[in-house]
Structures are given as structure tokens and as C-alpha cells.
Protein backbone atom coordinates (compact mmCIF):
# COMPACT_ATOMS: atom_id res chain seq x y z
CA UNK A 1 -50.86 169.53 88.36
CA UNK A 2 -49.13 167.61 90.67
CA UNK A 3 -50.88 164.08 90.16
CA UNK A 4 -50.42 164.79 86.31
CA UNK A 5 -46.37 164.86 86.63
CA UNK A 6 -46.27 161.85 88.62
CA UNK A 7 -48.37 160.12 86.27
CA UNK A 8 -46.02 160.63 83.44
CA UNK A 9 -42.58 159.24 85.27
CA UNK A 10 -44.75 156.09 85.94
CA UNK A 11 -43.63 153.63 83.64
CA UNK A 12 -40.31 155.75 82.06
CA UNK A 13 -37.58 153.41 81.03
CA UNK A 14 -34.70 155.43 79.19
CA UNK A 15 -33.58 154.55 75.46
CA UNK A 16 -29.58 154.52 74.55
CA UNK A 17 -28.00 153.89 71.77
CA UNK A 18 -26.09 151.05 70.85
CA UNK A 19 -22.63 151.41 69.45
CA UNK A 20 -22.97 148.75 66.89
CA UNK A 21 -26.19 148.43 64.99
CA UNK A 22 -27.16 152.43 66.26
CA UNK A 23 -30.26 151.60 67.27
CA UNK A 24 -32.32 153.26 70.09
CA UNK A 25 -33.11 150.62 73.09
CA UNK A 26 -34.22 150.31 76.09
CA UNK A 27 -31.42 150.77 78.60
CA UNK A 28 -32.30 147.24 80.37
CA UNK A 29 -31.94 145.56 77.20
CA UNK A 30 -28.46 146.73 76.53
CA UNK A 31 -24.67 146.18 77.76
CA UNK A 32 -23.02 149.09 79.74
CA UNK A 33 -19.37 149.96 79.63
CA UNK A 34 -18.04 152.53 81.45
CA UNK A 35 -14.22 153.50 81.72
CA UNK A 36 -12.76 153.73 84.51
CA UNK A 37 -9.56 155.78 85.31
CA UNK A 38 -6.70 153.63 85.75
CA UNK A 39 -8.70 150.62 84.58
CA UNK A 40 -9.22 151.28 81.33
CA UNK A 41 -12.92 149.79 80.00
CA UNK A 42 -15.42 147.51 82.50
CA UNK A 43 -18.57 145.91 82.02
CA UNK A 44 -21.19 147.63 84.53
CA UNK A 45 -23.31 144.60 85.16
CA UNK A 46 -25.57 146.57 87.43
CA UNK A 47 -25.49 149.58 85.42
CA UNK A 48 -25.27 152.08 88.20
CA UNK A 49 -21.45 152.62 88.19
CA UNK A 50 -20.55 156.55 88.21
CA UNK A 51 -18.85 157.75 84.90
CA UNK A 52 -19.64 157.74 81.33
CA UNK A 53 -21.11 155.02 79.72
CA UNK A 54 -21.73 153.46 76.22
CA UNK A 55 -23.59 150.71 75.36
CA UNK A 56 -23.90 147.86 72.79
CA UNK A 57 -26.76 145.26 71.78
CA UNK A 58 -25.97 141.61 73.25
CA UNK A 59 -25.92 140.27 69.73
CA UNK A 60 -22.50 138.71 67.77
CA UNK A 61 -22.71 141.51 64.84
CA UNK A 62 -23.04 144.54 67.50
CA UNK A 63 -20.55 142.83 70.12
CA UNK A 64 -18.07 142.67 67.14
CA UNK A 65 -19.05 146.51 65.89
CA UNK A 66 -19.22 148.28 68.34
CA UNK A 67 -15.86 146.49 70.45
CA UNK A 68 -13.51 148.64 68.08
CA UNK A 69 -11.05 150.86 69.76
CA UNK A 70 -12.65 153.47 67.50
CA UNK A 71 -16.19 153.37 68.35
CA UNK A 72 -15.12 152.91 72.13
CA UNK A 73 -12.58 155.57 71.76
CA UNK A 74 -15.47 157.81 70.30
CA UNK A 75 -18.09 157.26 72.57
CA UNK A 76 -15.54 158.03 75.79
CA UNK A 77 -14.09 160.89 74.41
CA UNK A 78 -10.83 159.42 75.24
CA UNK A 79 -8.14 157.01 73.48
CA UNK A 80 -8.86 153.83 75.40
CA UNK A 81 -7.61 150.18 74.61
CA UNK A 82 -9.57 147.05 74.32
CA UNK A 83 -8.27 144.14 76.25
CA UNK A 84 -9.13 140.82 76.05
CA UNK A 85 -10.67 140.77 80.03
CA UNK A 86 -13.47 142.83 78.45
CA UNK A 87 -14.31 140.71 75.50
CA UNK A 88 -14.42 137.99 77.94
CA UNK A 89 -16.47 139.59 80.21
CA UNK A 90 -19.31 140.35 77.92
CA UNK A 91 -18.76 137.01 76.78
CA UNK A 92 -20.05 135.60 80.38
CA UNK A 93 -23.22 137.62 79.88
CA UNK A 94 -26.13 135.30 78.64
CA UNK A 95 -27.30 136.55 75.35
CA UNK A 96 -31.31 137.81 75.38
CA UNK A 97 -33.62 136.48 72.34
């Protein structure tokens, strides 16, 4: 029984869902913001800061979604405000495919 429940984490990478398009991902394939108090919204480049998160797609059309102060707002359960040290941020990230 044992063997069996240690077979199944093997191999587990967790799915999130993107603020823009909506879609289910892996988590390693997405962006992570998490708000900070005090600090308003960060990019967590090693996704393993403490807090809530939300994620978005590395693509132009999700990046440009899903950076609202709504959906943000929405997904933090808090008002928050978008500065422009954020967009640049992501900006610095490569983009995948």
C-alpha cells in the first residue's frame, strides 16, 4: 500500500490557471505573482514566495488580459494597483515557444 502511494506522487506537476486565456497549465510553464503587503504585486521568479498567487501564460494576449487591475484585483481578493515595475518585470522574463 505503501509502494503504491509513492508511485503516484512520482512524476506530479500541479496545473493553475492562467488569468488571461483561462487555461489549465502546468505550474512551470506559467508566471507567478504574488502580492505582497506593503509592496503591492511582485513577480515570484522562483515561485516559492509565501502568499497567494495568480498566474498568467508568458504570451502578449494573456500578459495584456490578465495585467488588468480587475482580474489581479479578483484573483487576490484585494483592490491592488498595477504599476509599471511589474509590467517591466515580466517583460525581462524570456518568452517560452
Amino acid at each position: 500500500m505503501t509502494e503504491r502511494r509513492l508511485m503516484t506522487k512520482v512524476g506530479h506537476t500541479p496545473l493553475r490557471r492562467c488569468l488571461g486565456c483561462r487555461k489549465r497549465r502546468r505550474k512551470d510553464e506559467l508566471i507567478r505573482l504574488v502580492f505582497v503587503e506593503g509592496r503591492s504585486v511582485v513577480v515570484d521568479v522562483v515561485q516559492r514566495m509565501s502568499g497567494r498567487g495568480a498566474y498568467l501564460c508568458n504570451d502578449d494576449r494573456c500578459l495584456r488580459i490578465g495585467l488588468n487591475a480587475k482580474a489581479i484585483s479578483n484573483a487576490f481578493r484585494k483592490r491592488v494597483v498595477i504599476d509599471e515595475n511589474l509590467r517591466k518585470s515580466i517583460e525581462t522574463i524570456p518568452q517560452k515557444g
